[in-house]
C-alpha atoms as a PDB file:
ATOM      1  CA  UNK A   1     -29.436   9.213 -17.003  1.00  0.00           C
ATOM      2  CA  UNK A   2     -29.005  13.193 -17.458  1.00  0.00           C
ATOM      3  CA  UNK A   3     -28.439  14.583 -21.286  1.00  0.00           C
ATOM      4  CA  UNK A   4     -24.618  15.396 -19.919  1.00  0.00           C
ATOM      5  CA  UNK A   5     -24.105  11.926 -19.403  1.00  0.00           C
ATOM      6  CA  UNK A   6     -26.334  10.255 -21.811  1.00  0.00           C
ATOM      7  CA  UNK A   7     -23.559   8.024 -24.195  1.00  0.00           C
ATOM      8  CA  UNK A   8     -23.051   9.539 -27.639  1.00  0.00           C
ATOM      9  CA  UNK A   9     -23.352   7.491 -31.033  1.00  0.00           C
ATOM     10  CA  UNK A  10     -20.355   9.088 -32.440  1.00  0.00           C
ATOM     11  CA  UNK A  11     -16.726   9.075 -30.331  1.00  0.00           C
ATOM     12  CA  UNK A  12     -15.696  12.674 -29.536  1.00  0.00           C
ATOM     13  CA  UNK A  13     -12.067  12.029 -29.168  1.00  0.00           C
ATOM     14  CA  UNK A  14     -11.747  10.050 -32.581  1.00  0.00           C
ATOM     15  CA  UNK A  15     -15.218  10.904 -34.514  1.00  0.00           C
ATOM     16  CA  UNK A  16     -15.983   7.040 -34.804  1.00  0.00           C
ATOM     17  CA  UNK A  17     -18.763   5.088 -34.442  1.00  0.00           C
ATOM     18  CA  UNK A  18     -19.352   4.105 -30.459  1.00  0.00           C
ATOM     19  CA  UNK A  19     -22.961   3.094 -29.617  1.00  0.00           C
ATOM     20  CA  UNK A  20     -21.391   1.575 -26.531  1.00  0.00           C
ATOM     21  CA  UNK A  21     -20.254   3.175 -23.289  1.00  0.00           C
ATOM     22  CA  UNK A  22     -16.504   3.035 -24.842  1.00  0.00           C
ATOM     23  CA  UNK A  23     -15.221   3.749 -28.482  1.00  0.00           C
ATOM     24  CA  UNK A  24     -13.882   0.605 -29.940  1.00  0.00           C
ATOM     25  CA  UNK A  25     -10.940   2.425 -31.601  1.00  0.00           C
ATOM     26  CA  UNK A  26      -9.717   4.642 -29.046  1.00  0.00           C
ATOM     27  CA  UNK A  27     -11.438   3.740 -25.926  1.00  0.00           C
ATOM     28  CA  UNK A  28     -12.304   7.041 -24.119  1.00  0.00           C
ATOM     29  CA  UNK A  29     -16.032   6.915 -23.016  1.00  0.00           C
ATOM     30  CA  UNK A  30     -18.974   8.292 -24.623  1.00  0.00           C
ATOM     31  CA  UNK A  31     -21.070   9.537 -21.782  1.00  0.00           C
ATOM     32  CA  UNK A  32     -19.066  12.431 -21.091  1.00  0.00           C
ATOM     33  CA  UNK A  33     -20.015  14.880 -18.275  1.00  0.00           C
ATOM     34  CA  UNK A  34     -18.129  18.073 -16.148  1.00  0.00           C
ATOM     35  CA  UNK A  35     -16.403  15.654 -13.859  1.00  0.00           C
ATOM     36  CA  UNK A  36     -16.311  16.829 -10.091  1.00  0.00           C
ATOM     37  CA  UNK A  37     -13.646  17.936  -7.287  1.00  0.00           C
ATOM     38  CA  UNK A  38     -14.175  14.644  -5.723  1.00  0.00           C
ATOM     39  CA  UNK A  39     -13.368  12.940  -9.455  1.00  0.00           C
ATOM     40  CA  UNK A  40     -10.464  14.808  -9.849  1.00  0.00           C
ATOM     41  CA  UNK A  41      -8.729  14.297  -6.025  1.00  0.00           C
ATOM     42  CA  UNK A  42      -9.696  10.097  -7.183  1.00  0.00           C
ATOM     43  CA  UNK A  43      -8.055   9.988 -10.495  1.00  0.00           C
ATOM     44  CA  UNK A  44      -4.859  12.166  -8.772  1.00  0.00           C
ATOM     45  CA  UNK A  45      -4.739   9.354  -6.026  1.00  0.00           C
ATOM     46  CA  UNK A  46      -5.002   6.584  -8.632  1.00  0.00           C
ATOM     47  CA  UNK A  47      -3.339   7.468 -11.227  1.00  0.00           C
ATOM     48  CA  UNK A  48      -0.557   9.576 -10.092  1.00  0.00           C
ATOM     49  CA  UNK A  49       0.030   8.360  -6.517  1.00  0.00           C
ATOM     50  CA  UNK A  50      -0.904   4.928  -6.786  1.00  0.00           C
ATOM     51  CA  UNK A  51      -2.429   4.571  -4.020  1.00  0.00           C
ATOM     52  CA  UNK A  52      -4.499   1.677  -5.259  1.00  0.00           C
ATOM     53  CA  UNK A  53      -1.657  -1.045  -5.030  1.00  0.00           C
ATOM     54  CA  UNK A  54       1.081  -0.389  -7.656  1.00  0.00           C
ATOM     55  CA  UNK A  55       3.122   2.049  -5.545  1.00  0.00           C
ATOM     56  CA  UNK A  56       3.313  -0.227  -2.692  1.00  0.00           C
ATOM     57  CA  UNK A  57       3.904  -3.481  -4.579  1.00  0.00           C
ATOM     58  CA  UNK A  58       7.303  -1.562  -6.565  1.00  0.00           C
ATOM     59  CA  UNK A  59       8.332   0.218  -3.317  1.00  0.00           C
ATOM     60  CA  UNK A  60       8.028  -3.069  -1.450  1.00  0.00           C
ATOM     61  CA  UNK A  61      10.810  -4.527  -4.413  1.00  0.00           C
ATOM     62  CA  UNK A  62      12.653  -2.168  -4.558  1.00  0.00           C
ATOM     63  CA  UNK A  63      13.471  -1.110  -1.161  1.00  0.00           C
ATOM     64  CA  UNK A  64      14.005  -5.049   0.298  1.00  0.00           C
ATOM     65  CA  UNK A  65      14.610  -6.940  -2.502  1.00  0.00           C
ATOM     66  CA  UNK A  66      17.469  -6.134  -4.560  1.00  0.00           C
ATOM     67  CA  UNK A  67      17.396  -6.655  -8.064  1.00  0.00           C
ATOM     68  CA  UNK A  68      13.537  -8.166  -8.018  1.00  0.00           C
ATOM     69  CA  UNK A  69      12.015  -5.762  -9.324  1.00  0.00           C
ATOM     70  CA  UNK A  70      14.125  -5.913 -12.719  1.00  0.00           C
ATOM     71  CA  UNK A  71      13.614  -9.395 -12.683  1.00  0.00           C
ATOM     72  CA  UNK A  72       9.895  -9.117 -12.686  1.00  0.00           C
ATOM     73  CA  UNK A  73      10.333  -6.761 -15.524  1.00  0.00           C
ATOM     74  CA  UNK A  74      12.313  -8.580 -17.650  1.00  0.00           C
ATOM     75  CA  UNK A  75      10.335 -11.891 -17.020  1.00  0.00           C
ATOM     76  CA  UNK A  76       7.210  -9.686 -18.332  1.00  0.00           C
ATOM     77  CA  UNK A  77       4.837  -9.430 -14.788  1.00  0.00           C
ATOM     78  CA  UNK A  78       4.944  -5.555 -15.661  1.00  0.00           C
ATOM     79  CA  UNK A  79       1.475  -4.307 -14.985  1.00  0.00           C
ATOM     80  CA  UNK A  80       1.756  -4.858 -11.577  1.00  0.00           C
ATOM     81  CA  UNK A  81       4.012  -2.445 -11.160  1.00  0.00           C
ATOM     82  CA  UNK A  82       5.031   1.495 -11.723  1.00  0.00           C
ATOM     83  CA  UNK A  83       6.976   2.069 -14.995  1.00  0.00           C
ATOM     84  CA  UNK A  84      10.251   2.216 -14.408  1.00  0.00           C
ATOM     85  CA  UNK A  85      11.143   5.573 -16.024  1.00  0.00           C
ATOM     86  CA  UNK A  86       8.487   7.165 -13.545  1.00  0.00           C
ATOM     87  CA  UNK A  87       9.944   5.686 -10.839  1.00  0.00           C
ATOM     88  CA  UNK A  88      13.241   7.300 -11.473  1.00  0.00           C
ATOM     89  CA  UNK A  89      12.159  10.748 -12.466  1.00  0.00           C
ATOM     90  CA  UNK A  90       9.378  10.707  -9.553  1.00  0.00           C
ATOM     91  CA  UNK A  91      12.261   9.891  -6.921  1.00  0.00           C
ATOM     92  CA  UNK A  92      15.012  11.912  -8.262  1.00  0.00           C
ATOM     93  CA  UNK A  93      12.863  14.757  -8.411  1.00  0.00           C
ATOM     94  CA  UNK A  94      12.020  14.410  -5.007  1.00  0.00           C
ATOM     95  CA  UNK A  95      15.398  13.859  -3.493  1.00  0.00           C
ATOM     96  CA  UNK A  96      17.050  16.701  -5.121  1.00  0.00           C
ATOM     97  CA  UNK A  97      13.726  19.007  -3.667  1.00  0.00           C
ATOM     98  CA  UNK A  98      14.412  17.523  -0.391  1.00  0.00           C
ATOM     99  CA  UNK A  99      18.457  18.333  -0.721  1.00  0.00           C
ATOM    100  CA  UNK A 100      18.159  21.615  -2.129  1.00  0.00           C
ATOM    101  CA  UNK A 101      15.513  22.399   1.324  1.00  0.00           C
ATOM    102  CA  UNK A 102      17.509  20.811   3.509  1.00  0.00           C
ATOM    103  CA  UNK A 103      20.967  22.691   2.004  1.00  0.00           C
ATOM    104  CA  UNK A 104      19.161  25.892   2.221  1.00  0.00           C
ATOM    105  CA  UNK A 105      19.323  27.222   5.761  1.00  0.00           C
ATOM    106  CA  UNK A 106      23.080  25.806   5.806  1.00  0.00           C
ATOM    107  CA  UNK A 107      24.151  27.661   2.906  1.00  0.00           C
ATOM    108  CA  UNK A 108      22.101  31.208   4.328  1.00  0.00           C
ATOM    109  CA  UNK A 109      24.175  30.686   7.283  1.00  0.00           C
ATOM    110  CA  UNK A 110      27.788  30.372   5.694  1.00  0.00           C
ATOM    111  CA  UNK A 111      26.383  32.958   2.705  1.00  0.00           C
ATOM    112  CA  UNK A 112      25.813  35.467   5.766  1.00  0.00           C
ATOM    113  CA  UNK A 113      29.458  34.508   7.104  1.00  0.00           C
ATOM    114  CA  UNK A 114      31.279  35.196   4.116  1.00  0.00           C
ATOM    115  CA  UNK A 115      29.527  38.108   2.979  1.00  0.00           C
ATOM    116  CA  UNK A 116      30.769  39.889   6.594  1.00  0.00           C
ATOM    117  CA  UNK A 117      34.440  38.622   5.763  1.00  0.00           C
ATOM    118  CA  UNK A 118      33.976  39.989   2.143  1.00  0.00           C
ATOM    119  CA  UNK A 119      33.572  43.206   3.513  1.00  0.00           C
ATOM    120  CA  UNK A 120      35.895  43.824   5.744  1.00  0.00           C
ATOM    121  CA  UNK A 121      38.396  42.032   2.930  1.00  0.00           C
ATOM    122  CA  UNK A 122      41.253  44.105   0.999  1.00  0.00           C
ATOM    123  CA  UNK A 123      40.459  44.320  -2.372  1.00  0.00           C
ATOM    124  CA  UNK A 124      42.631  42.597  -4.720  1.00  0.00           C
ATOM    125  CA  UNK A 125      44.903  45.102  -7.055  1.00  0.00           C
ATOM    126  CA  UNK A 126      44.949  44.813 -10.865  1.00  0.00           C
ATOM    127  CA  UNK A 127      48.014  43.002 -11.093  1.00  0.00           C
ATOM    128  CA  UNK A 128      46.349  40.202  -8.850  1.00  0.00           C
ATOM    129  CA  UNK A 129      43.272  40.027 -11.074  1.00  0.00           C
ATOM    130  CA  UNK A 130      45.243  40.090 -14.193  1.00  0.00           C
ATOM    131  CA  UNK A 131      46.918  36.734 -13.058  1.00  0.00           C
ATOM    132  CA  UNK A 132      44.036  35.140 -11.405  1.00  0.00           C
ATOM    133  CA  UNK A 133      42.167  35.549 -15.192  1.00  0.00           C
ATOM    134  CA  UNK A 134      44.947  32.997 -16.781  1.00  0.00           C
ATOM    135  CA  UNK A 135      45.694  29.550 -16.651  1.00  0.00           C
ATOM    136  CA  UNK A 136      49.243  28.444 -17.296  1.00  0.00           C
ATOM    137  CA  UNK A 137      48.840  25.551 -19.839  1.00  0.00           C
ATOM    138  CA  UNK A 138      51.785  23.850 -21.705  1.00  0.00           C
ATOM    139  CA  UNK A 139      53.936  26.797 -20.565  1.00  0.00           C
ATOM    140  CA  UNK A 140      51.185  29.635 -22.563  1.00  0.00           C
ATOM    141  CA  UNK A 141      49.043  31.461 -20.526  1.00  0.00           C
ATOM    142  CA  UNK A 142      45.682  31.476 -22.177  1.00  0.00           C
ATOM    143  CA  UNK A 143      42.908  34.357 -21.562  1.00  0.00           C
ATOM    144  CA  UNK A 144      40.156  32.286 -19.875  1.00  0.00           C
ATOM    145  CA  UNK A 145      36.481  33.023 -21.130  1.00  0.00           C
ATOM    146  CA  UNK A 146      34.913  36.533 -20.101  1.00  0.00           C
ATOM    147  CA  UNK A 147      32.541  35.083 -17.990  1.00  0.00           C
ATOM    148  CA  UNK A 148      34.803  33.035 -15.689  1.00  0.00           C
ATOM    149  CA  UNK A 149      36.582  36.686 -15.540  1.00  0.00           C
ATOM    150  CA  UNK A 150      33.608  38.175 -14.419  1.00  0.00           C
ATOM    151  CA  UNK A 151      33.111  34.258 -11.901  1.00  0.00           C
ATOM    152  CA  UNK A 152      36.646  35.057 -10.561  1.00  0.00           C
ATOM    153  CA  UNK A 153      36.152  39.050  -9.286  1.00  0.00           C
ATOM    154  CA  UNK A 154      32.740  37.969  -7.556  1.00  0.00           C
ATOM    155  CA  UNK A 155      33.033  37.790  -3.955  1.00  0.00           C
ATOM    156  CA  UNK A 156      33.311  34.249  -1.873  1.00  0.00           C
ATOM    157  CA  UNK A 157      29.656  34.168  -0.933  1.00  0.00           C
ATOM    158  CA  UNK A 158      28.682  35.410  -4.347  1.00  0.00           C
ATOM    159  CA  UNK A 159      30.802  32.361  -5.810  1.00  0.00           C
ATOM    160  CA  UNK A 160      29.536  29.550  -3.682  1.00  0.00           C
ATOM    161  CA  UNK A 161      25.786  30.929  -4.084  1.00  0.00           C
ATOM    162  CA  UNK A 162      26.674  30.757  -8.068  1.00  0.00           C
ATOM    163  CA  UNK A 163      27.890  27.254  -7.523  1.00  0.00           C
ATOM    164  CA  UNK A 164      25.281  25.931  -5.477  1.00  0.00           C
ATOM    165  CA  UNK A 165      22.390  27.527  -7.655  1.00  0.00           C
ATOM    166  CA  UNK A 166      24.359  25.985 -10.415  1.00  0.00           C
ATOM    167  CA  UNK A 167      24.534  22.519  -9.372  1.00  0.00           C
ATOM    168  CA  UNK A 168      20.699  22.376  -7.836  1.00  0.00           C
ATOM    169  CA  UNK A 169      19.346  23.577 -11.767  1.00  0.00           C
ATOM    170  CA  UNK A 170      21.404  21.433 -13.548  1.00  0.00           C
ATOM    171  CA  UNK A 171      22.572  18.272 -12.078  1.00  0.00           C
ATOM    172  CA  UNK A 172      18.869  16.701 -12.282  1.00  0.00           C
ATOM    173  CA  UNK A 173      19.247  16.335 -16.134  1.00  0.00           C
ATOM    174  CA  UNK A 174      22.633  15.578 -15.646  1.00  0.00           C
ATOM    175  CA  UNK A 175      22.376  12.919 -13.621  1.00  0.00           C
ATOM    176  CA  UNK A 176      19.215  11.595 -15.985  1.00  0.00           C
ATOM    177  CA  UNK A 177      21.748  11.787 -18.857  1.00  0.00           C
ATOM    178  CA  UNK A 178      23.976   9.510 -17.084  1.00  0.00           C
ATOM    179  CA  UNK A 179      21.563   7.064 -16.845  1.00  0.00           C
ATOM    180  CA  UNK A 180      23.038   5.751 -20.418  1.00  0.00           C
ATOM    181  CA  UNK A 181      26.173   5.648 -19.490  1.00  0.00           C
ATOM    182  CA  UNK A 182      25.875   3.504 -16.444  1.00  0.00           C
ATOM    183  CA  UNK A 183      23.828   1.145 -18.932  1.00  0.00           C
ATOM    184  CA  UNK A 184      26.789   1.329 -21.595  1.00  0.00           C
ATOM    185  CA  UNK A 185      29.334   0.239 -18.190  1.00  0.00           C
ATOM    186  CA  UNK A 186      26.899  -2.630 -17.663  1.00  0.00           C
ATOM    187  CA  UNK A 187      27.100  -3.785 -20.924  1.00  0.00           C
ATOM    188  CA  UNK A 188      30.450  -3.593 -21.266  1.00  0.00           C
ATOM    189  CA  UNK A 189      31.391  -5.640 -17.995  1.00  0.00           C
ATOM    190  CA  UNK A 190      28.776  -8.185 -18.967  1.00  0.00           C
ATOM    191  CA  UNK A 191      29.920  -8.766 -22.202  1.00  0.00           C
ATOM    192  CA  UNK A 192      28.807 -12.055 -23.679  1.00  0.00           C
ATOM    193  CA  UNK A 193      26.209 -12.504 -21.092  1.00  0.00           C
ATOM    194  CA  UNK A 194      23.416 -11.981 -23.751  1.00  0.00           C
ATOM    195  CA  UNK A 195      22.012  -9.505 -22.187  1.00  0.00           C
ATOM    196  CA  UNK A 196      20.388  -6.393 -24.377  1.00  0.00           C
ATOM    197  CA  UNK A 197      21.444  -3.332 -24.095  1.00  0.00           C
ATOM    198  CA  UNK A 198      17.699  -1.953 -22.982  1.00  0.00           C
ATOM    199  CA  UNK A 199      17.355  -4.841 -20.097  1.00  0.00           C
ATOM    200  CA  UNK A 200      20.815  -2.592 -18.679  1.00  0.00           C
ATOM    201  CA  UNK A 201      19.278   0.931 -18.842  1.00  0.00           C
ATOM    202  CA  UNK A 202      16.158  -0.890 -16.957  1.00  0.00           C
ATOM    203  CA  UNK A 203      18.361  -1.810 -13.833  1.00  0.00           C
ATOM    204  CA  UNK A 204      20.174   1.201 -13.867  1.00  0.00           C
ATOM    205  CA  UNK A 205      16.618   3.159 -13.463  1.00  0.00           C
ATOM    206  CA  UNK A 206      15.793   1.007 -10.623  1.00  0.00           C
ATOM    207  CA  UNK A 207      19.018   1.038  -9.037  1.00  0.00           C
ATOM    208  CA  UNK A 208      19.304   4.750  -9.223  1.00  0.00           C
ATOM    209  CA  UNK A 209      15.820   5.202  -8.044  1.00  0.00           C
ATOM    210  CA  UNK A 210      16.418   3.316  -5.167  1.00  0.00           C
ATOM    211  CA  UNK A 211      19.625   5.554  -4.393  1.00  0.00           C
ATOM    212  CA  UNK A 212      17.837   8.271  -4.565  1.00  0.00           C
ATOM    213  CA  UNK A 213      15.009   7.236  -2.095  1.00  0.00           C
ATOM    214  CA  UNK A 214      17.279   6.055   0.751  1.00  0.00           C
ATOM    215  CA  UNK A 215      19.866   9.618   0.162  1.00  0.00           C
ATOM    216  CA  UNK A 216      16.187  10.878   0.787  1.00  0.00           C
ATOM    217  CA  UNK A 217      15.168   9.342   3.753  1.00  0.00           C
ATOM    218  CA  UNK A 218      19.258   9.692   5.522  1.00  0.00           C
ATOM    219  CA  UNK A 219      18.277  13.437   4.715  1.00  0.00           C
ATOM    220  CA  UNK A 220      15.044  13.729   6.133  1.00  0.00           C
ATOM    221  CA  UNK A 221      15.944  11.225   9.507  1.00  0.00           C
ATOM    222  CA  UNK A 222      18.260  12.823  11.207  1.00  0.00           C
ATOM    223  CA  UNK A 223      19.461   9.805  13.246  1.00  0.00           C
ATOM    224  CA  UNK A 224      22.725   8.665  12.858  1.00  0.00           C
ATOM    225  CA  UNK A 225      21.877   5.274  13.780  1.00  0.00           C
ATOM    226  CA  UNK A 226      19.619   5.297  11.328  1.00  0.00           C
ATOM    227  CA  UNK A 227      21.844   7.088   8.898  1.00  0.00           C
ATOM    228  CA  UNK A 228      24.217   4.441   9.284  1.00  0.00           C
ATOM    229  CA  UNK A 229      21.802   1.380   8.395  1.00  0.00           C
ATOM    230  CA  UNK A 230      20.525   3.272   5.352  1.00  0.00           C
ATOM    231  CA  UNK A 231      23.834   4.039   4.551  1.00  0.00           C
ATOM    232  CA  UNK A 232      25.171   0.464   5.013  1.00  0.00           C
ATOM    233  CA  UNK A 233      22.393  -0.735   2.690  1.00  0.00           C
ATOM    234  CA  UNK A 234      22.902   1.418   0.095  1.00  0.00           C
ATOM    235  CA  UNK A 235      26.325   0.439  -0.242  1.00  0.00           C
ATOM    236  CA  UNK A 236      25.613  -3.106   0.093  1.00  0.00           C
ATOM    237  CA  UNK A 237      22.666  -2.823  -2.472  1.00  0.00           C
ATOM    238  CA  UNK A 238      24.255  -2.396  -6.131  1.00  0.00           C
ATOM    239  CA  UNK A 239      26.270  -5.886  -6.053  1.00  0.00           C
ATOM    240  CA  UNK A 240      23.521  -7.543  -4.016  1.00  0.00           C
ATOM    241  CA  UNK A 241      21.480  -6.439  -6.549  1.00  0.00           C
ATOM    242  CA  UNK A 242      23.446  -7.212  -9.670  1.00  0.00           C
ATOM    243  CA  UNK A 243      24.199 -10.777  -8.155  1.00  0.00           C
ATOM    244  CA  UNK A 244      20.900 -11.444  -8.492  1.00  0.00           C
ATOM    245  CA  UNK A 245      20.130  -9.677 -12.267  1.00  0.00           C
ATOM    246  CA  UNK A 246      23.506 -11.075 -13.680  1.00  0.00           C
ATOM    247  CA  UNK A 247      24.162 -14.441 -12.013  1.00  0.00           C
ATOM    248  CA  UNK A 248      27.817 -15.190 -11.797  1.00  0.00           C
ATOM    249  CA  UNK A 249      30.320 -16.150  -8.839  1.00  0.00           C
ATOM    250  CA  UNK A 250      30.080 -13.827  -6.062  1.00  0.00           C
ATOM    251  CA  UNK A 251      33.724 -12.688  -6.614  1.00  0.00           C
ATOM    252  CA  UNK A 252      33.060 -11.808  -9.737  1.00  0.00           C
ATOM    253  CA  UNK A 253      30.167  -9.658  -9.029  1.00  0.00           C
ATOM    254  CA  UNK A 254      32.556  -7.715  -6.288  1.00  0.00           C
ATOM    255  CA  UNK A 255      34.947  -7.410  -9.282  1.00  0.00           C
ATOM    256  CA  UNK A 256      32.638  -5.944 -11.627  1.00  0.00           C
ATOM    257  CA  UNK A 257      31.038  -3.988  -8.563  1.00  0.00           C
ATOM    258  CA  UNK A 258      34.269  -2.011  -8.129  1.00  0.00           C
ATOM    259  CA  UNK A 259      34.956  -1.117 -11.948  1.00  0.00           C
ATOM    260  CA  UNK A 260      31.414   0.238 -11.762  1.00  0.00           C
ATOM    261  CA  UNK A 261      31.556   2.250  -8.493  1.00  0.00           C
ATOM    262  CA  UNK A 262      35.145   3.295 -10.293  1.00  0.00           C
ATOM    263  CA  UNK A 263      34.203   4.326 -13.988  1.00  0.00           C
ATOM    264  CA  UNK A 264      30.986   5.693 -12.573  1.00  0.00           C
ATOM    265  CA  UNK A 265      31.763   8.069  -9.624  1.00  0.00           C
ATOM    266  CA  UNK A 266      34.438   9.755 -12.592  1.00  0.00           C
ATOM    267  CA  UNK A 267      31.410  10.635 -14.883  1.00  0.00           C
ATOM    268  CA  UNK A 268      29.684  11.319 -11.727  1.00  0.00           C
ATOM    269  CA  UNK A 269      32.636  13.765 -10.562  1.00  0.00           C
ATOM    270  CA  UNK A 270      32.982  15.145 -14.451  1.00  0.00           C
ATOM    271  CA  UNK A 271      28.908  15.299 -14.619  1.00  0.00           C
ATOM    272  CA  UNK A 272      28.904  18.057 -11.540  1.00  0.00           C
ATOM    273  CA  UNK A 273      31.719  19.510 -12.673  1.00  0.00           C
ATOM    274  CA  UNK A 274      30.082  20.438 -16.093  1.00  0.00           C
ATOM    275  CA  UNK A 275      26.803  21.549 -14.360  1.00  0.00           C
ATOM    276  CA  UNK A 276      28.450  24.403 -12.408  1.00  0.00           C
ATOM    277  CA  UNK A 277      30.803  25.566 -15.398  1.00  0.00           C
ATOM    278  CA  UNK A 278      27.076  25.549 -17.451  1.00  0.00           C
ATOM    279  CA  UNK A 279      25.942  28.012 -14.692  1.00  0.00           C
ATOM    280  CA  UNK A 280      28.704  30.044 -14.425  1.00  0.00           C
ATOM    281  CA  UNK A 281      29.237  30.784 -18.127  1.00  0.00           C
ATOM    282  CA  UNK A 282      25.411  31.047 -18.587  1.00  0.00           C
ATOM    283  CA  UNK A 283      25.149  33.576 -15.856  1.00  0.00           C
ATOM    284  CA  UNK A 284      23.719  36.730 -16.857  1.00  0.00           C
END
């Protein structure tokens, strides 16, 4: 055994006492060396891919078995598994990356169309800008803010880029934020069912995640056969799902489905909404 790799007598993560291979109090190992490419590629595979077993086991759960994988969760077989606020983020990251590639070229191409029309447009007067700035409101007609002023003199293609680059920067954390809220709707249609309010936010990360990995693969498949299974099952999921979390009459489940799908797709709808009036009064 080299010097470099020799174990040390004292921890250097924690300063205590390790005459072992491991420190007792924090557990990081005492024969340290420069670890090599071939080290770092493993501990990237197992550790962040999950390679080794984990990955596979969730995704298997997840993607066939609705509402499984919260139930292994909440009946404590967790180690098995990926966490379940790493599978969201790792998923939604991924399909809003694949949606903002795949929305590219399409948006170049209309950007390109509406910047000829743009050009060859009249310009609107000062009387028409003056009344396109206010908002009649309780029969006033307010100023609106400078920089939706500035949003409405900006050219079509300028405005949808705005919008789009708006949406793609902000709607990740929005959506993440909403994450609560579709917990809170749980717990209030399955009031009395004893459930807490944390074993809610835990299926609404796995539910979410698994949205987000089949809007992923209808995006990346472009096979409308197959676009039509994924999206049959993704519609199909959610009550399948909560059927099996919550159990409770079928009709019941469609019941509290619907609310759901209702109250959520309006904070979905107000969500977006917010994101691109952040980017256009943030815009520089």
């Amino acid at each position: 055994m080299s010097s470099s790799t020799r174990p040390a007598s004292t921890c250097h993560n924690c300063h205590t006492d390790a005459p072992g291979n491991f420190c007792s109090a924090c557990g990081q190992t005492t024969a340290l060396h420069m670890p090599s490419a071939r080290e770092f590629l493993h501990e990237f595979v197992a550790h962040y891919v999950a390679l080794e077993g984990k990955l596979w086991r969730t995704l298997a759960l997840l993607l066939f078995r609705p509402g499984a994988l919260s139930n292994e969760y909440l009946a404590g077989r967790r180690v098995r598994y990926v966490e379940p606020l790493r599978v969201y983020l790792t998923f939604s990251i991924l399909f809003f990356a694949i949606l903002k590639f795949s929305s590219s070229d399409v948006f170049l191409t209309v950007h390109d169309q509406q910047a000829q029309v743009s050009a060859h447009a009249p310009r609107p007067t000062p009387e028409n800008q003056t009344s396109t700035m206010q908002v009649s409101m309780l029969g006033q007609t307010p100023t609106l803010p400078r920089q939706w002023q500035d949003f409405t003199q900006l050219p079509t293609a300028e405005k949808q880029k705005l919008v789009v680059d708006s949406f793609f920067h902000y709607a990740p954390y929005a959506m993440f934020c909403l994450m609560p809220l579709f917990a809170l709707f749980l717990k209030i249609l399955y009031l009395g069912s004893g459930r807490r309010y944390g074993e809610h936010f835990l299926f609404a990360l796995h539910t979410n995640a698994f949205a987000f990995i089949t809007m992923a693969l209808m995006l990346l498949i472009p096979v409308d056969l197959v676009r039509l299974v994924l999206g049959a099952w993704l519609l199909t999921y959610l009550p399948w799902a909560m059927w099996r979390v919550y159990p409770c009459g079928k009709l019941a489940t469609v019941c509290r489905w619907l609310l759901l799908m209702t109250a959520y797709s309006l904070a979905m709808s107000l969500a977006i909404m917010a994101c691109i009036a952040i980017g256009v009064m943030l815009r520089h």
